[in-house]
N, C-alpha and C. Protein backbone atom coordinates (compact mmCIF):
# COMPACT_ATOMS: atom_id res chain seq x y z
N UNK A 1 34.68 56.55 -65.51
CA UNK A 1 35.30 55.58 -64.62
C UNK A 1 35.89 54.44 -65.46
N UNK A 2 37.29 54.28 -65.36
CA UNK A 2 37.54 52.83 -65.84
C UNK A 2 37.78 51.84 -65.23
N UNK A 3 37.42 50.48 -66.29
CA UNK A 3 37.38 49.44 -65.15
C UNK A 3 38.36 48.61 -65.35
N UNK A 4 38.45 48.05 -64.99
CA UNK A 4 39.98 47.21 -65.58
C UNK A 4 40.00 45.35 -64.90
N UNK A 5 40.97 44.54 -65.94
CA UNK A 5 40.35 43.28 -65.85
C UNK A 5 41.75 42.46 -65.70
N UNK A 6 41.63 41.76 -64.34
CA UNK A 6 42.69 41.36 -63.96
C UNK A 6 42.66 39.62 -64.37
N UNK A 7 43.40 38.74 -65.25
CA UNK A 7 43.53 37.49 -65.62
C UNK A 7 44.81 36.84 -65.22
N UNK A 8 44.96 36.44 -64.03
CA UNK A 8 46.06 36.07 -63.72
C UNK A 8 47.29 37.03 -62.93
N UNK A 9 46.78 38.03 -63.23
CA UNK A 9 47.86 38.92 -62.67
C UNK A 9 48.30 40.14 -63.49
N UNK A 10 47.49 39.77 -65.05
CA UNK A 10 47.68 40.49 -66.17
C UNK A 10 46.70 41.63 -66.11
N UNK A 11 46.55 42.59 -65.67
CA UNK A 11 45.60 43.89 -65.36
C UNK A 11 45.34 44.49 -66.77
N UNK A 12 44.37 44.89 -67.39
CA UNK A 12 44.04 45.35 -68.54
C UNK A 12 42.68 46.57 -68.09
N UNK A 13 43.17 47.47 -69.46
CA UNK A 13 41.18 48.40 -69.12
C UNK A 13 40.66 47.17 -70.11
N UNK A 14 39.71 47.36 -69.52
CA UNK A 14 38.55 46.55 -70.10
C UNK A 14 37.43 47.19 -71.20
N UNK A 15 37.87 48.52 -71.45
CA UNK A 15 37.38 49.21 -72.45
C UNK A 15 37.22 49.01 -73.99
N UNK A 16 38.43 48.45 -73.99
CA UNK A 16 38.87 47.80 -75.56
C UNK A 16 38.91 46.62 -75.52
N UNK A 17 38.90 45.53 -74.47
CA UNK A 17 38.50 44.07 -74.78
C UNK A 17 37.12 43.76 -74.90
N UNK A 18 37.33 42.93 -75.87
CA UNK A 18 35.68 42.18 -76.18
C UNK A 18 36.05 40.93 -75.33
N UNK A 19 35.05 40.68 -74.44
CA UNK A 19 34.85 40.18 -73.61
C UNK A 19 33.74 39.04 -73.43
N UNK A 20 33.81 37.80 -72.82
CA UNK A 20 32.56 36.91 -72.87
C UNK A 20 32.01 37.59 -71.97
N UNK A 21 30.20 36.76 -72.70
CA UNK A 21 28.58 37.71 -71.59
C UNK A 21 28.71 36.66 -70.85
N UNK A 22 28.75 35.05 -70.55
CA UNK A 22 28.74 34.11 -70.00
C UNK A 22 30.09 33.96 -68.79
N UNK A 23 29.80 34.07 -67.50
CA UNK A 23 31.42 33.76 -66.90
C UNK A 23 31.02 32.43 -66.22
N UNK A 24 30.51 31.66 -67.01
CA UNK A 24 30.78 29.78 -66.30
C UNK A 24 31.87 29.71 -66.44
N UNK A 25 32.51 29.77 -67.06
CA UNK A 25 34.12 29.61 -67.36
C UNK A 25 34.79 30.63 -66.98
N UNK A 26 34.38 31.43 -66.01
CA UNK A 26 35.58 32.85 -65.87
C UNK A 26 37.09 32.54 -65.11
N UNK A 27 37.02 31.52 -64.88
CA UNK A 27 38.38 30.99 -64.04
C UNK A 27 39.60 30.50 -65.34
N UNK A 28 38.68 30.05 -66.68
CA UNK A 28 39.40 30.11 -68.00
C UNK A 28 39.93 30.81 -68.57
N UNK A 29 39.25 32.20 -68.59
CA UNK A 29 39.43 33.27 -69.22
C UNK A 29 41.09 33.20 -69.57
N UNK A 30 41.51 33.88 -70.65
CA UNK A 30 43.05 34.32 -70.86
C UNK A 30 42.86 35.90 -72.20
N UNK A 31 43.91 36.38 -72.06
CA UNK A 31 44.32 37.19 -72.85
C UNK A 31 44.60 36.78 -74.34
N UNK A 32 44.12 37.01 -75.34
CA UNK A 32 44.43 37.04 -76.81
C UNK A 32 44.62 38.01 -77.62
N UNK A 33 45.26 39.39 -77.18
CA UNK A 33 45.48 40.68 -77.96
C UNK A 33 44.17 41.47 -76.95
N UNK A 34 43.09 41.80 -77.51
CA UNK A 34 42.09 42.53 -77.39
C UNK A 34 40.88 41.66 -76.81
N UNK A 35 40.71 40.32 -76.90
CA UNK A 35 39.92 39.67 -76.95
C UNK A 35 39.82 38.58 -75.40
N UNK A 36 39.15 38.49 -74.98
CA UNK A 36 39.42 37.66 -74.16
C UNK A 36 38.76 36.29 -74.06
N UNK A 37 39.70 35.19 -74.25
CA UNK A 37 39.06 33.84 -75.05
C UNK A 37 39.00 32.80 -73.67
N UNK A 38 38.24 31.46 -73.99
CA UNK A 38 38.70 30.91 -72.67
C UNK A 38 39.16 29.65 -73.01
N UNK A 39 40.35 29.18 -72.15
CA UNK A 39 41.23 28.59 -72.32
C UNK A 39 40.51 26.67 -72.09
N UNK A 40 40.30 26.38 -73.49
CA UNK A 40 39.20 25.01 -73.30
C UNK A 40 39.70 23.74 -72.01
N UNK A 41 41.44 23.87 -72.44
CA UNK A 41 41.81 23.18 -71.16
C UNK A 41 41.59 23.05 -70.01
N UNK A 42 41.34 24.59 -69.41
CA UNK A 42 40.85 25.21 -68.33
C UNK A 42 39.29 25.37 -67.75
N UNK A 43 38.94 24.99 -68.76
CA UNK A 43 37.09 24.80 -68.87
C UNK A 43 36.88 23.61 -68.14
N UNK A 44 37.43 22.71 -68.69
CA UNK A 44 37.20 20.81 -69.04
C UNK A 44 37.38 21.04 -67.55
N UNK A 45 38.86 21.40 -66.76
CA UNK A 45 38.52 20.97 -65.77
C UNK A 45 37.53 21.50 -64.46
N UNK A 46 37.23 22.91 -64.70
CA UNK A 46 36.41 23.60 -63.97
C UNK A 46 34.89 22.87 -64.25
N UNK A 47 34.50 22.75 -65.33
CA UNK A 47 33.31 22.05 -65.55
C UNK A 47 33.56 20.38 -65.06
N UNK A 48 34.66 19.73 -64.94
CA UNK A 48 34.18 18.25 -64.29
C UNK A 48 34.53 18.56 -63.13
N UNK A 49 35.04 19.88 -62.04
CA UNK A 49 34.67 19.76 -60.60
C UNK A 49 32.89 20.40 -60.41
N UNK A 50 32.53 21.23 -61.62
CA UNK A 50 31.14 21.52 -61.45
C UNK A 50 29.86 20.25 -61.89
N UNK A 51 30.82 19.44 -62.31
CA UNK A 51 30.34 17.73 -62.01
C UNK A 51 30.47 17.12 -60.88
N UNK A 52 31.48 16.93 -60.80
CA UNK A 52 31.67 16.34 -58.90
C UNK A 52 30.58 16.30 -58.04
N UNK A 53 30.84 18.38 -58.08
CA UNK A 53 29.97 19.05 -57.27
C UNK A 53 28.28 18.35 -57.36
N UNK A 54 27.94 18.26 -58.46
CA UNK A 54 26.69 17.99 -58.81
C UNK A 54 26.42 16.49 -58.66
N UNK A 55 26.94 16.11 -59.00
CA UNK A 55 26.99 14.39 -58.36
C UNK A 55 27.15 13.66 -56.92
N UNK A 56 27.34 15.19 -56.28
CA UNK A 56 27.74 14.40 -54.54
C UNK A 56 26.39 14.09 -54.07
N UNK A 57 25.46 14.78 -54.27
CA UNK A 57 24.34 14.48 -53.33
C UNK A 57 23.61 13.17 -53.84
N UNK A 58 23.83 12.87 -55.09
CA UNK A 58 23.52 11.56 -55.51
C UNK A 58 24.18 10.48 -55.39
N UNK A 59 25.48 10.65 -54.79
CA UNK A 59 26.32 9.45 -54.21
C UNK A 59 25.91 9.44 -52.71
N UNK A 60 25.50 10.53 -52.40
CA UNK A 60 25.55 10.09 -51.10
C UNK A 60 23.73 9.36 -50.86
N UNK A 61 23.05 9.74 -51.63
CA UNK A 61 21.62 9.09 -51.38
C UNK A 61 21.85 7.60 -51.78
N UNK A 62 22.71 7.34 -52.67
CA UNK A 62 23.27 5.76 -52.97
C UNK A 62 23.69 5.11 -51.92
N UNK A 63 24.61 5.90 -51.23
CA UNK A 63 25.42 5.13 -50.31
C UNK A 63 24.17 4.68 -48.90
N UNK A 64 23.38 5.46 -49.18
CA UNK A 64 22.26 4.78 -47.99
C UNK A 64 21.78 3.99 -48.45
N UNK A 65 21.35 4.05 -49.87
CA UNK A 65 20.57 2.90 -50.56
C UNK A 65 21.35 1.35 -50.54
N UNK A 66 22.87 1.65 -50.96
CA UNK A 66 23.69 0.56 -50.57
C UNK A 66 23.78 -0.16 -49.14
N UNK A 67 23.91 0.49 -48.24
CA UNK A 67 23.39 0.11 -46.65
C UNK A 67 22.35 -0.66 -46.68
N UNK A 68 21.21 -0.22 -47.12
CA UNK A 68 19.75 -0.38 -46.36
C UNK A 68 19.73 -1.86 -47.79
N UNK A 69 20.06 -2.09 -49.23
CA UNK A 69 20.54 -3.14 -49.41
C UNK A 69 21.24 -4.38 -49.36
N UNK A 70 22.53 -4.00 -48.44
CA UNK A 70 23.44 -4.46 -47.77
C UNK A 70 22.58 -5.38 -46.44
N UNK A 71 22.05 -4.44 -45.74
CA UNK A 71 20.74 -5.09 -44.59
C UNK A 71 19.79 -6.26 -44.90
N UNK A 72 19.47 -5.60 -46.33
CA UNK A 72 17.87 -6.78 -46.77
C UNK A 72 18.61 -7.57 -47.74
N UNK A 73 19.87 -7.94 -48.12
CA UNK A 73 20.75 -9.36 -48.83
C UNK A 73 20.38 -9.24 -50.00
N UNK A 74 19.60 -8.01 -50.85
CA UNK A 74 19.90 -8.02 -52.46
C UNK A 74 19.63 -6.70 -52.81
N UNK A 75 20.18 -6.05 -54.19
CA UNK A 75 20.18 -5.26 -54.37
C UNK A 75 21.53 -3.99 -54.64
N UNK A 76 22.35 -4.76 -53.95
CA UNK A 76 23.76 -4.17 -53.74
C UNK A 76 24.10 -4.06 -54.98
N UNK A 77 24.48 -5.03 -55.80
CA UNK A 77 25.12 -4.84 -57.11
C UNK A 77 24.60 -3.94 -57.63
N UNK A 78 23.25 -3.49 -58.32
CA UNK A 78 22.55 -2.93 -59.24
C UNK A 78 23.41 -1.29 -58.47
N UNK A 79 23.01 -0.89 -57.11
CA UNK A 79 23.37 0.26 -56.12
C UNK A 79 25.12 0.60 -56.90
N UNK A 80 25.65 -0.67 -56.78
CA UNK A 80 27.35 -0.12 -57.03
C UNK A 80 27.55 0.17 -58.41
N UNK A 81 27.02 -1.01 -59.30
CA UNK A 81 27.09 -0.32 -60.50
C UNK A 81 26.40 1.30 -61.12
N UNK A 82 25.71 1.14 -60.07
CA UNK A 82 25.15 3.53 -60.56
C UNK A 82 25.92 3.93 -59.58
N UNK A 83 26.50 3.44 -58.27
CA UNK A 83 27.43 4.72 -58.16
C UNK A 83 29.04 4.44 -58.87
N UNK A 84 29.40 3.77 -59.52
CA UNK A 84 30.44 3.38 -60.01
C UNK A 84 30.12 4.48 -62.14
N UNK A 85 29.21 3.95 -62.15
CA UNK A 85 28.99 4.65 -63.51
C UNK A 85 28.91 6.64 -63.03
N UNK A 86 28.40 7.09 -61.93
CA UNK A 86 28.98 8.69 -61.18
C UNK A 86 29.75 8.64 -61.14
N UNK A 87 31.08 7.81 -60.34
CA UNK A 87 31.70 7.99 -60.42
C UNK A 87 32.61 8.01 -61.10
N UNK A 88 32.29 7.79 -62.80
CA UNK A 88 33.22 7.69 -64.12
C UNK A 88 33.02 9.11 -65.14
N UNK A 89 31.81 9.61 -64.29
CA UNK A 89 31.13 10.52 -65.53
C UNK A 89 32.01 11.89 -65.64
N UNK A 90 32.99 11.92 -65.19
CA UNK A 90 34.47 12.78 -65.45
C UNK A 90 34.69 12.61 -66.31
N UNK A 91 35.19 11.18 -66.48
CA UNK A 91 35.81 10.53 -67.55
C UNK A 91 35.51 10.51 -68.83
N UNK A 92 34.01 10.54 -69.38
CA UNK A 92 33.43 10.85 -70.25
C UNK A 92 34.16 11.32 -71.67
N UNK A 93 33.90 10.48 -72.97
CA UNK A 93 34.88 11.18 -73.86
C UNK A 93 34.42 12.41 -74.44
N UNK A 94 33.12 12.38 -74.11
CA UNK A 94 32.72 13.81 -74.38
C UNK A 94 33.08 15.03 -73.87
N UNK A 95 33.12 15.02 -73.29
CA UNK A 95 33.98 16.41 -72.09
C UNK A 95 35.47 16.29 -72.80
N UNK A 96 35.93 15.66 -72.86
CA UNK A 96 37.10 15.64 -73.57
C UNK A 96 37.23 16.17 -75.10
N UNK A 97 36.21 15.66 -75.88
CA UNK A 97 36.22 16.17 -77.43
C UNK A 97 34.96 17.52 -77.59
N UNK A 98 34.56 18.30 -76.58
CA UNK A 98 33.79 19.38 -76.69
C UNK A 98 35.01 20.43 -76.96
N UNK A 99 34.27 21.04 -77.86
CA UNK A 99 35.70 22.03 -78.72
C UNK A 99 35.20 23.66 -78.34
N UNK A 100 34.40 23.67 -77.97
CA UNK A 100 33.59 25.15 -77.48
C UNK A 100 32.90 24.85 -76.07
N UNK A 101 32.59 26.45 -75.08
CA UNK A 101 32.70 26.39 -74.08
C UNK A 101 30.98 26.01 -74.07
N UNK A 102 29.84 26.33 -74.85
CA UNK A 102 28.48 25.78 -75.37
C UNK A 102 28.61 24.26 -75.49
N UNK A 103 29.33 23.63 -75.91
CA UNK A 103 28.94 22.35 -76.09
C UNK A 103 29.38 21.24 -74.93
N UNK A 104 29.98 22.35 -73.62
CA UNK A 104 30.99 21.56 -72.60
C UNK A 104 29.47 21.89 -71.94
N UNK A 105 29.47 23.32 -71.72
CA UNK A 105 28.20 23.47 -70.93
C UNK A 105 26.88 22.57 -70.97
N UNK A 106 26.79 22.12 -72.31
CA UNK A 106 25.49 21.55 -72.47
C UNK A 106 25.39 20.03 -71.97
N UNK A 107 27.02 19.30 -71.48
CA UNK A 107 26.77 18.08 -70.90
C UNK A 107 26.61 18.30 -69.53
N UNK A 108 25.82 18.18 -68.98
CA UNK A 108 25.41 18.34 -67.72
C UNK A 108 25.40 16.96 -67.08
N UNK A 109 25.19 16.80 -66.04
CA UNK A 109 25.24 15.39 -65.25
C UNK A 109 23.99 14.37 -65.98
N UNK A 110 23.19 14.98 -65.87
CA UNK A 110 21.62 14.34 -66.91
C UNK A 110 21.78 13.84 -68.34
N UNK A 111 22.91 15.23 -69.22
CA UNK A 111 22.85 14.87 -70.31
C UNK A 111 23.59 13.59 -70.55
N UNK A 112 24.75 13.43 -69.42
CA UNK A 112 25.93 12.46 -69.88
C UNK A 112 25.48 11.17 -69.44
N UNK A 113 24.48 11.46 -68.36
CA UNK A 113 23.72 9.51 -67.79
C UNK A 113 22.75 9.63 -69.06
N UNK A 114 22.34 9.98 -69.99
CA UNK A 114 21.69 9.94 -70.72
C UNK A 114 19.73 9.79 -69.80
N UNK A 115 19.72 11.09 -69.01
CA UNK A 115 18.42 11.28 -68.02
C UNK A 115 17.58 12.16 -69.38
């Protein structure tokens, strides 16, 4: 049976490509001859919506905390500045200067608040 590996539209057997074991990044993937590499550009941004993703439920437990601060007259600031620092952790220059798809993976939401 052959199987064959579609990247974009580009259909290949998959017999003769060496292929990544990891598909966190399979939306990266591209063609390089035989090889199939993943495209770091394409990483960065799939991994900071798999940030987003991971950061919503902690904005949203803020945003009550901001309320129920907002109610009792202190506390607010400390609340905006952590959801203001989530909401930068995209931005991060690290995600930006990770040169392999291991060292993008390894900033996780924890690693980059420094948890």
């Amino acid at each position: 049976m052959t199987n064959y590996l579609n990247i974009n539209g580009d259909v290949r057997d998959d017999s003769s490509l060496t292929v990544p074991t990891d598909r966190t990044f399979r939306e990266a993937w591209s063609f390089n001859e035989a090889v199939v590499e993943i495209d770091m550009t394409a990483a960065k941004v799939i991994h900071k919506d798999n940030l987003r993703a991971e950061r919503a439920p902690r904005l949203a437990a803020l945003d009550v905390d901001y309320m129920k601060a907002l109610e009792a007259g202190s506390g607010a600031d400390a609340i905006a500045a952590s959801k203001t620092t989530l909401r930068n952790i995209t931005d991060d220059a690290r995600i930006d200067a990770a040169t392999t798809p291991d060292a993008l993976k390894a900033l996780n939401l924890a690693t980059l608040l420094g948890e």
